[in-house]
C-alpha atoms as a PDB file:
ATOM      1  CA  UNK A   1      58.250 165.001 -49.994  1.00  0.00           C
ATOM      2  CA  UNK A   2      60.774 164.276 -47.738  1.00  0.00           C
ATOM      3  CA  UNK A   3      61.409 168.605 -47.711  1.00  0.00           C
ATOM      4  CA  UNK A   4      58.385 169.467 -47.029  1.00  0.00           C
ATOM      5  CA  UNK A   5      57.904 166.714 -44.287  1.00  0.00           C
ATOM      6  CA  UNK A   6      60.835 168.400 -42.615  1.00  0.00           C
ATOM      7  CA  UNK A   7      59.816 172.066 -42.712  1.00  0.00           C
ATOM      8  CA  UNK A   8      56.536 170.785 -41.126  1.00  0.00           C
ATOM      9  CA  UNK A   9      58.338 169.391 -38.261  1.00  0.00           C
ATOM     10  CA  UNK A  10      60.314 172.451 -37.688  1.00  0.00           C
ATOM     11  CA  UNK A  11      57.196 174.517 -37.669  1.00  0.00           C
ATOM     12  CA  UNK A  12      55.260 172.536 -35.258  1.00  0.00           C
ATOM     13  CA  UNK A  13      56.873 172.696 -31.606  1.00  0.00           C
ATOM     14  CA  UNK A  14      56.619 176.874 -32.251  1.00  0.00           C
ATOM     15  CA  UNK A  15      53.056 176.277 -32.799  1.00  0.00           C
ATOM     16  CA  UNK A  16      52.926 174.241 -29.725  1.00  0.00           C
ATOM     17  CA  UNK A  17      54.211 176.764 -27.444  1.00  0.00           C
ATOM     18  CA  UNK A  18      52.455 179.489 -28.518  1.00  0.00           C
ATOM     19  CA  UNK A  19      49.149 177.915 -27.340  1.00  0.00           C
ATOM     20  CA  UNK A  20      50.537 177.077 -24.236  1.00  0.00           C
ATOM     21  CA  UNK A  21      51.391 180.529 -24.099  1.00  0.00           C
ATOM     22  CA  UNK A  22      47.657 181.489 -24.663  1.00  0.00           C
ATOM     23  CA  UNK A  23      46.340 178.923 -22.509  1.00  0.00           C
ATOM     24  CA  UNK A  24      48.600 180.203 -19.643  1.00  0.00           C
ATOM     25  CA  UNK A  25      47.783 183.799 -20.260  1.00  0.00           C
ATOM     26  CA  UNK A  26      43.581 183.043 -20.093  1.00  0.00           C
ATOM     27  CA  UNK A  27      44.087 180.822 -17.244  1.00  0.00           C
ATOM     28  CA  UNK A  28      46.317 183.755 -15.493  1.00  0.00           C
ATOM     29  CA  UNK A  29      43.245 186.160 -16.200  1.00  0.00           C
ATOM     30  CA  UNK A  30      40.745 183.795 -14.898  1.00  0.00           C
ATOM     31  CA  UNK A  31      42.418 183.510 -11.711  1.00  0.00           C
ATOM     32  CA  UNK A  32      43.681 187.263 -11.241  1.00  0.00           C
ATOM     33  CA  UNK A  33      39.538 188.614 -11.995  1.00  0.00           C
ATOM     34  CA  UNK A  34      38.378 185.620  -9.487  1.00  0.00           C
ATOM     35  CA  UNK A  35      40.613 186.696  -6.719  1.00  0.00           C
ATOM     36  CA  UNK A  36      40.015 190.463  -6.845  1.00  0.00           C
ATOM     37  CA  UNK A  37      36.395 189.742  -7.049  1.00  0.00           C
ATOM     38  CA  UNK A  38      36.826 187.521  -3.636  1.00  0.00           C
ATOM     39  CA  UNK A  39      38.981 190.595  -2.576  1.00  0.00           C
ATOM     40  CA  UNK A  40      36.096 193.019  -3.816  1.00  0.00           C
ATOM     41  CA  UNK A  41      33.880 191.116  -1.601  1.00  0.00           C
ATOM     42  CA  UNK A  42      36.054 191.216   1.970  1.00  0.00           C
ATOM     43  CA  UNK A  43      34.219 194.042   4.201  1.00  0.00           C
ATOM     44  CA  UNK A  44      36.527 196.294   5.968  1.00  0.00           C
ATOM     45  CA  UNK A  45      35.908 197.934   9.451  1.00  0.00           C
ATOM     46  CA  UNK A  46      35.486 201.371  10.545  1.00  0.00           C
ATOM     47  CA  UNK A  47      38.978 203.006  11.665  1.00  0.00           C
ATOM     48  CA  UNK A  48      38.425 204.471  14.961  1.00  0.00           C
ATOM     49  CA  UNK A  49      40.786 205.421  18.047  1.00  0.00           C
ATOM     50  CA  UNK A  50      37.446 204.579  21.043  1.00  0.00           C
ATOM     51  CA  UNK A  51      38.489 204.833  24.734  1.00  0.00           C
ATOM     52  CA  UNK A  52      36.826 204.248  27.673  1.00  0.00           C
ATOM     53  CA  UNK A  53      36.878 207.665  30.059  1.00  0.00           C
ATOM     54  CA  UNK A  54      35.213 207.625  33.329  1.00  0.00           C
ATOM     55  CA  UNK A  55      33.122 204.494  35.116  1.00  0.00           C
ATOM     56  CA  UNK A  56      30.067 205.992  36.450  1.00  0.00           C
ATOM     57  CA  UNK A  57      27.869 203.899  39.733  1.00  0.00           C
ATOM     58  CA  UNK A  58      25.717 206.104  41.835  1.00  0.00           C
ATOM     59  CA  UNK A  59      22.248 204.975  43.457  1.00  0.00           C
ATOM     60  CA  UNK A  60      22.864 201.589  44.101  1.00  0.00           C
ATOM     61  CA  UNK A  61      20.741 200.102  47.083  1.00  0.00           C
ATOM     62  CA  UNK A  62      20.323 196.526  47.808  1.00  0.00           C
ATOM     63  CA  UNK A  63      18.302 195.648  51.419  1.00  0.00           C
ATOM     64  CA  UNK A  64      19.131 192.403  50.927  1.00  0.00           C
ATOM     65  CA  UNK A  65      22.664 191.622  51.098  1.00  0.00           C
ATOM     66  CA  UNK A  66      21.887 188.078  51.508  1.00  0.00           C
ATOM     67  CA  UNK A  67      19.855 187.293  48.575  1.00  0.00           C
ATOM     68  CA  UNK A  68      20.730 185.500  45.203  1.00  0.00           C
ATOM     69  CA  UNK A  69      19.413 183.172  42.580  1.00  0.00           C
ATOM     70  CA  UNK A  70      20.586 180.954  39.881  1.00  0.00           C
ATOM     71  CA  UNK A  71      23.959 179.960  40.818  1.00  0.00           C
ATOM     72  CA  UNK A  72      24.660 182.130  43.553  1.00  0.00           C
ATOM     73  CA  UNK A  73      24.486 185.279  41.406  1.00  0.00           C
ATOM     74  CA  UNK A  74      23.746 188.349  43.759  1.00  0.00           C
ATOM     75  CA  UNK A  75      20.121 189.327  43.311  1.00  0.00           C
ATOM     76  CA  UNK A  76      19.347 193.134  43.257  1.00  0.00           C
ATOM     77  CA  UNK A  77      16.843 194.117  45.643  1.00  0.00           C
ATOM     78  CA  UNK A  78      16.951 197.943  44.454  1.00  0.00           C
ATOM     79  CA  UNK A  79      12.892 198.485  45.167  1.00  0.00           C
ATOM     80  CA  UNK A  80      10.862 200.522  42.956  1.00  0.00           C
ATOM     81  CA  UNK A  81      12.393 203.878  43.629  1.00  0.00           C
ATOM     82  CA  UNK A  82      14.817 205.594  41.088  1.00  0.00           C
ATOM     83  CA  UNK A  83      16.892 202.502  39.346  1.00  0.00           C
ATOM     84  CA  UNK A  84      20.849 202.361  40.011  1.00  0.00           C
ATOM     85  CA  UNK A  85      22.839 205.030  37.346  1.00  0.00           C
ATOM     86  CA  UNK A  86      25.506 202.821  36.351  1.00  0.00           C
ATOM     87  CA  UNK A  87      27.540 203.450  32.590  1.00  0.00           C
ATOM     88  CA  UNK A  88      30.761 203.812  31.227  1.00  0.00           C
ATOM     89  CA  UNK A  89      31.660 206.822  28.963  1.00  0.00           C
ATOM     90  CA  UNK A  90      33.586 206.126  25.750  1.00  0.00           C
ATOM     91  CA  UNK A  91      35.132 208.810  23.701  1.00  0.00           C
ATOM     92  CA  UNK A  92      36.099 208.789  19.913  1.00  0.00           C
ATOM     93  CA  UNK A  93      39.366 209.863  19.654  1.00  0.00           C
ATOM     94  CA  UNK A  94      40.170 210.445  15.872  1.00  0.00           C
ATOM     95  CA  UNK A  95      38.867 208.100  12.285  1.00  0.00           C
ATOM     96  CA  UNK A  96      36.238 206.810  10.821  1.00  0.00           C
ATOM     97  CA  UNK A  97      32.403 208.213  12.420  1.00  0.00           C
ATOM     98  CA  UNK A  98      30.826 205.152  13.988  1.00  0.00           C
ATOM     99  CA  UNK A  99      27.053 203.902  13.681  1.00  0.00           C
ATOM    100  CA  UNK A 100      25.753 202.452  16.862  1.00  0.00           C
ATOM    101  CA  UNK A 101      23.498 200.460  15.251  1.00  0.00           C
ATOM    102  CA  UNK A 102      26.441 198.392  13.521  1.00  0.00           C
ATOM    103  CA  UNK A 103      28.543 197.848  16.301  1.00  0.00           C
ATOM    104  CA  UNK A 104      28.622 195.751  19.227  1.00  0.00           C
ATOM    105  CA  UNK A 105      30.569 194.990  22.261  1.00  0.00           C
ATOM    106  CA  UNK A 106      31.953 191.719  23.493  1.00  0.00           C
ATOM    107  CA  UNK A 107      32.694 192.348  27.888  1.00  0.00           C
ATOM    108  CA  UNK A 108      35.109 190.250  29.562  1.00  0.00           C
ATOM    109  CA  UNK A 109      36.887 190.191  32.817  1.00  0.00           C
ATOM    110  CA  UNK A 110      40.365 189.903  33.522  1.00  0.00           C
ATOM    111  CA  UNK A 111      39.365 187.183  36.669  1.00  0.00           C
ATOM    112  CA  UNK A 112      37.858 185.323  34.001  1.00  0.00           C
ATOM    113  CA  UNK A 113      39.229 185.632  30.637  1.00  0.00           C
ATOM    114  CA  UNK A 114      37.158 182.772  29.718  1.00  0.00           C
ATOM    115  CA  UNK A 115      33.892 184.771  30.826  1.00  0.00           C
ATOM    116  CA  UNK A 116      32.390 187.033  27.976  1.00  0.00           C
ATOM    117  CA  UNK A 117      29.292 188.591  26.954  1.00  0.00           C
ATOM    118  CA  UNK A 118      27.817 190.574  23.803  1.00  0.00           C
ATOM    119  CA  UNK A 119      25.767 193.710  24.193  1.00  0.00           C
ATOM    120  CA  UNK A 120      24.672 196.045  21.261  1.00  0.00           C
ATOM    121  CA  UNK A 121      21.331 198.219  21.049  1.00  0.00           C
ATOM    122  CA  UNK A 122      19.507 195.256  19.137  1.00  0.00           C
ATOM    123  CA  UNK A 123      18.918 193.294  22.948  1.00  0.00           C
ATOM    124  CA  UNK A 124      15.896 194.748  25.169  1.00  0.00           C
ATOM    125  CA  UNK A 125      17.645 195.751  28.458  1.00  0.00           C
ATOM    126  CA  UNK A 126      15.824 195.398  31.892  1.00  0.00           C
ATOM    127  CA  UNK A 127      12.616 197.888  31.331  1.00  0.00           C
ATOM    128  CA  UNK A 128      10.641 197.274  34.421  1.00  0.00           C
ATOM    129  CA  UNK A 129      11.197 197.841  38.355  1.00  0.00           C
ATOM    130  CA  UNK A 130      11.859 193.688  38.805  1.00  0.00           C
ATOM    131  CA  UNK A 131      14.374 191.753  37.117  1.00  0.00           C
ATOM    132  CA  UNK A 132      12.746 189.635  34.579  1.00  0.00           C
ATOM    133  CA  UNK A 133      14.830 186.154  33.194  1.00  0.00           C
ATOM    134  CA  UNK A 134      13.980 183.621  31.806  1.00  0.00           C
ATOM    135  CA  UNK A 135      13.464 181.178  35.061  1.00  0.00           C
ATOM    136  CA  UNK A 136      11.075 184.074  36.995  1.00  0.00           C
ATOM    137  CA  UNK A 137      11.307 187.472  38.066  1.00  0.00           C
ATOM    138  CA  UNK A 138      14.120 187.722  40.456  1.00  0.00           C
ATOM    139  CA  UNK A 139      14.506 191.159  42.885  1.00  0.00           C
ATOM    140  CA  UNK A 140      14.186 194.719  41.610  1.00  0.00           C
ATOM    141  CA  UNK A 141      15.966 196.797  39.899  1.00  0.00           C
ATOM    142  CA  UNK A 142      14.165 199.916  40.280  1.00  0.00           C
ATOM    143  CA  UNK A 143      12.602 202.685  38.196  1.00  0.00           C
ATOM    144  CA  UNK A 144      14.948 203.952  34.907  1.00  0.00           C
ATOM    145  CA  UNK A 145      12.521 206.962  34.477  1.00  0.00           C
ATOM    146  CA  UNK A 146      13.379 208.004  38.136  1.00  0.00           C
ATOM    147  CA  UNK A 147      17.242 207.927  37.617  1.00  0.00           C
ATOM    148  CA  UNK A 148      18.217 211.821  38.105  1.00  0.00           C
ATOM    149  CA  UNK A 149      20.091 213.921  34.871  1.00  0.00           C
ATOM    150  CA  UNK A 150      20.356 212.704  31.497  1.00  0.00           C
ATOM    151  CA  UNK A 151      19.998 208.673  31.471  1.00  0.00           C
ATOM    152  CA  UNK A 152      16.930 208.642  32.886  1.00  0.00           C
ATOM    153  CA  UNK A 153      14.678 206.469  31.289  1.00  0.00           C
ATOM    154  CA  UNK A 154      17.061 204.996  29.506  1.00  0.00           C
ATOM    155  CA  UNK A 155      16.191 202.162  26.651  1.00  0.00           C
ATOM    156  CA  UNK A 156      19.142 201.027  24.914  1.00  0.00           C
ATOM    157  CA  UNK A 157      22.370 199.592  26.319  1.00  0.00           C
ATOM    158  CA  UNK A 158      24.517 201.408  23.423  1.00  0.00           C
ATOM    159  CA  UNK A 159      23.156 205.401  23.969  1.00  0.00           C
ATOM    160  CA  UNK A 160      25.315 208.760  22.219  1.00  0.00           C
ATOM    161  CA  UNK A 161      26.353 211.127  25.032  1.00  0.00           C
ATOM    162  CA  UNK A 162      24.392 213.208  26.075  1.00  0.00           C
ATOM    163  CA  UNK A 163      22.183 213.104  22.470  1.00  0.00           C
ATOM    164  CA  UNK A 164      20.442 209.909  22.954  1.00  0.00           C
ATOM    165  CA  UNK A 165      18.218 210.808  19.723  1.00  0.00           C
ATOM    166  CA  UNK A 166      21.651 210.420  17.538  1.00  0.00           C
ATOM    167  CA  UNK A 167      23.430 207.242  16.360  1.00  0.00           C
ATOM    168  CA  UNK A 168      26.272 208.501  14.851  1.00  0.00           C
ATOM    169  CA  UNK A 169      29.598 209.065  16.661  1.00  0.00           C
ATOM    170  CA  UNK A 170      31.873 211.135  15.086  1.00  0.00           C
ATOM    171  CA  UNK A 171      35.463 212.452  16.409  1.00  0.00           C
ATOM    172  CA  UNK A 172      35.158 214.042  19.477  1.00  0.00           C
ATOM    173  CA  UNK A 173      32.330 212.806  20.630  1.00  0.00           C
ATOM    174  CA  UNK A 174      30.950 210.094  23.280  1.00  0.00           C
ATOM    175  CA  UNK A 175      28.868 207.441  24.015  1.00  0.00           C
ATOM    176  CA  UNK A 176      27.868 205.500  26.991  1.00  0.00           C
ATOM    177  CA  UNK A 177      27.422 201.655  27.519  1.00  0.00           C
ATOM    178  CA  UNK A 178      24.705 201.466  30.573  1.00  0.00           C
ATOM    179  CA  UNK A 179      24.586 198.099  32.826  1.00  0.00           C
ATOM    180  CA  UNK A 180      21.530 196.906  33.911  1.00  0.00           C
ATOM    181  CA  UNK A 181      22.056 196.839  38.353  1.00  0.00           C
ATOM    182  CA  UNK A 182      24.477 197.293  40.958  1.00  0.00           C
ATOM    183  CA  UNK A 183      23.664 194.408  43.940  1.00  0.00           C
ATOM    184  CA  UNK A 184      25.501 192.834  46.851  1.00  0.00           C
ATOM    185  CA  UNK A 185      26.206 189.348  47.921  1.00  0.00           C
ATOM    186  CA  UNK A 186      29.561 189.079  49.672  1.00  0.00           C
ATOM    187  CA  UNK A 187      30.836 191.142  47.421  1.00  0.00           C
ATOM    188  CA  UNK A 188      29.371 194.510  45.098  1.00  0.00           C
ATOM    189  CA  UNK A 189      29.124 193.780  41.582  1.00  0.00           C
ATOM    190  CA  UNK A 190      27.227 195.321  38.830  1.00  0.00           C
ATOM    191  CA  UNK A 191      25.276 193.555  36.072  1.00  0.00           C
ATOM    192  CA  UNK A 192      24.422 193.675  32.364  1.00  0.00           C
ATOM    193  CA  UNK A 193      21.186 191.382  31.722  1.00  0.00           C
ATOM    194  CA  UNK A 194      18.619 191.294  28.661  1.00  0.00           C
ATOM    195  CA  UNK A 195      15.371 191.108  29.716  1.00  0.00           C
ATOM    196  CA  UNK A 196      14.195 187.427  29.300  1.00  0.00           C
ATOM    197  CA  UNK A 197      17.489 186.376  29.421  1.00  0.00           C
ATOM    198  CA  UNK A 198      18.840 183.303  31.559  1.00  0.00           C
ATOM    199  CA  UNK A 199      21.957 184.908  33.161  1.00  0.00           C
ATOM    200  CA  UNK A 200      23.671 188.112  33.707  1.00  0.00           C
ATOM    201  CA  UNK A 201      27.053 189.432  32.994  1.00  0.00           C
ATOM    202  CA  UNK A 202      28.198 190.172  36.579  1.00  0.00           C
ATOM    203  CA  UNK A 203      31.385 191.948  37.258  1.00  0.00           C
ATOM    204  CA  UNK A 204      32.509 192.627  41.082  1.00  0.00           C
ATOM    205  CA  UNK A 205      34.197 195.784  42.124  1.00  0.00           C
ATOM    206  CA  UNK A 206      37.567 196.239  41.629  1.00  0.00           C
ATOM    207  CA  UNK A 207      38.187 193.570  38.590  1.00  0.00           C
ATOM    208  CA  UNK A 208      38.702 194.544  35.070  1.00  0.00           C
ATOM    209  CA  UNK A 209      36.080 195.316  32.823  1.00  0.00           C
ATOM    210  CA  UNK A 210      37.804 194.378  29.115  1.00  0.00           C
ATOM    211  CA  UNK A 211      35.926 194.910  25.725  1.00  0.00           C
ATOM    212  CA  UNK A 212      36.120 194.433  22.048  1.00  0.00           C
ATOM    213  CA  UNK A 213      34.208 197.378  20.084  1.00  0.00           C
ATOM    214  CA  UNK A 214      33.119 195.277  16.840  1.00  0.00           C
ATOM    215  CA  UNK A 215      31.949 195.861  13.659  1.00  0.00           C
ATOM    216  CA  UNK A 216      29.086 193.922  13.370  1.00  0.00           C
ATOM    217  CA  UNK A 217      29.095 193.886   9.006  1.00  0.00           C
ATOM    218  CA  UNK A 218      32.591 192.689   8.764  1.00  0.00           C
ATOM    219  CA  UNK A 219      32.937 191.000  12.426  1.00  0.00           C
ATOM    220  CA  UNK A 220      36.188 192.705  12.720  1.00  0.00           C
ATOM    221  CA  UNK A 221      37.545 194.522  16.138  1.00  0.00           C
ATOM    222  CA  UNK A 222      37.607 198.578  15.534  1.00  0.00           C
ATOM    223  CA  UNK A 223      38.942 199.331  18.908  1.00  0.00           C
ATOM    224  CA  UNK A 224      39.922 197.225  22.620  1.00  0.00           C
ATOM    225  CA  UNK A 225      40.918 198.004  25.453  1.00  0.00           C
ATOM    226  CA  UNK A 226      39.639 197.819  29.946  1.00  0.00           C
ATOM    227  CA  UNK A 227      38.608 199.403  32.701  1.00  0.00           C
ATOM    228  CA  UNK A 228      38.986 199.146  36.522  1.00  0.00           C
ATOM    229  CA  UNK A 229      35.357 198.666  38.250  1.00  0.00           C
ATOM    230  CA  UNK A 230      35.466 201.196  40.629  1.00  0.00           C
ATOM    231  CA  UNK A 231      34.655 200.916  44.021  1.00  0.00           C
ATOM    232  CA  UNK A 232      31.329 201.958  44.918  1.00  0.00           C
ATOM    233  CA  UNK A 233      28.668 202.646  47.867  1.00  0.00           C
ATOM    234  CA  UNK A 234      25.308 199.729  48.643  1.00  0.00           C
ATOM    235  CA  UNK A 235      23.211 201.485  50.216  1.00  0.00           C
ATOM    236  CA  UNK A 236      20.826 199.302  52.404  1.00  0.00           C
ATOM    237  CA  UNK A 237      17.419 201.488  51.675  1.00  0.00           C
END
């Protein structure tokens, strides 16, 4: 008895181990198949080289340099003639084609960093002669469908160069973002500003204009980068 209680004994630690061995091993595959499905899961971004090429501002007319509303935000008084042409030109450089229905842009300004504002083709730009907000109709902003050459009658703040039927952006070509007015109050700024929406995005000539191309599915930056506000003509009628 006293054998056989001893070979027991020796047997029973090697037992031991080898189910903490198992146990170790199932726990190790439990954890490895959660974490690549969390990894499955993460959405990745487009890869895309975008960069801003040329500021364009012609038209702009304001016969009231005096005028402004909310906070002392310069009011356009543009009139009902041809609206102000006012976009920036981005060019793909090389990656991944782009959807401009997935992306948006966050605008900032380098004499505000703190100062930001997200535009994408899902918000309703200005699409009548006066600026509606939320508080009233303030000013005018003109007439999109009388804007000379290829953005007239523009309807979407995100638009492919010069194919305004396509979405896709592919290497090599462009895309504009269009801004809303061009007005004067001490200064010349131009303006981004949903219609219905309680305040603009105003940036003044000669400041920054910075921006963060994002992916809206995975929220992740594809591209960033600025642009110098150029300097540009009011006309007073």
């Amino acid at each position: 008895m006293k054998h056989l209680l001893t070979k027991d004994e020796a047997v029973s630690p090697v037992i031991g181990v080898m189910l903490m061995l198992v146990v170790t091993i199932i726990i190790a595959a439990v954890v490895s198949a959660f974490a690549g499905g969390m990894t499955g899961d993460v959405q990745k971004a487009p890869q895309a080289s975008v960069v801003p090429t040329e500021f364009v501002v012609k038209g702009v007319i304001d016969t009231d340099a005096t005028s402004a509303f909310g906070q002392g935000i310069a009011q356009p008084d543009q009139g009902t003639g041809a609206a102000a042409d006012i976009y920036v030109i981005f060019e793909h450089k090389g990656g991944d084609p782009l959807n401009l229905d997935m992306v948006e842009l966050r605008l900032g300004k380098l004499s505000e960093p703190q100062v930001s504002s997200l535009i994408s083709r899902a918000l309703t730009p200005q699409t009548g002669s006066a600026l509606v907000t939320s508080q009233g109709n303030f000013g005018t902003i003109g007439d999109k469908s009388l804007i000379p050459g290829w953005s007239a009658g523009w309807d979407k703040y995100l638009e492919k160069y010069s194919d305004r039927e396509n979405i896709v952006i592919a290497p090599g070509d462009r895309f504009v973002l269009h801004a809303d007015y061009g007005a004067k109050t001490g200064s010349q700024y131009i303006s981004w500003h949903q219609e219905g929406g309680a305040y603009p995005f105003p940036i003044k000539q000669g400041d920054v204009l910075t921006y963060d191309l994002i992916d809206k599915n995975s929220r992740k930056v594809i591209s960033s980068g600025q642009i110098p506000v150029p300097e540009f003509t009011v006309a007073t009628s």
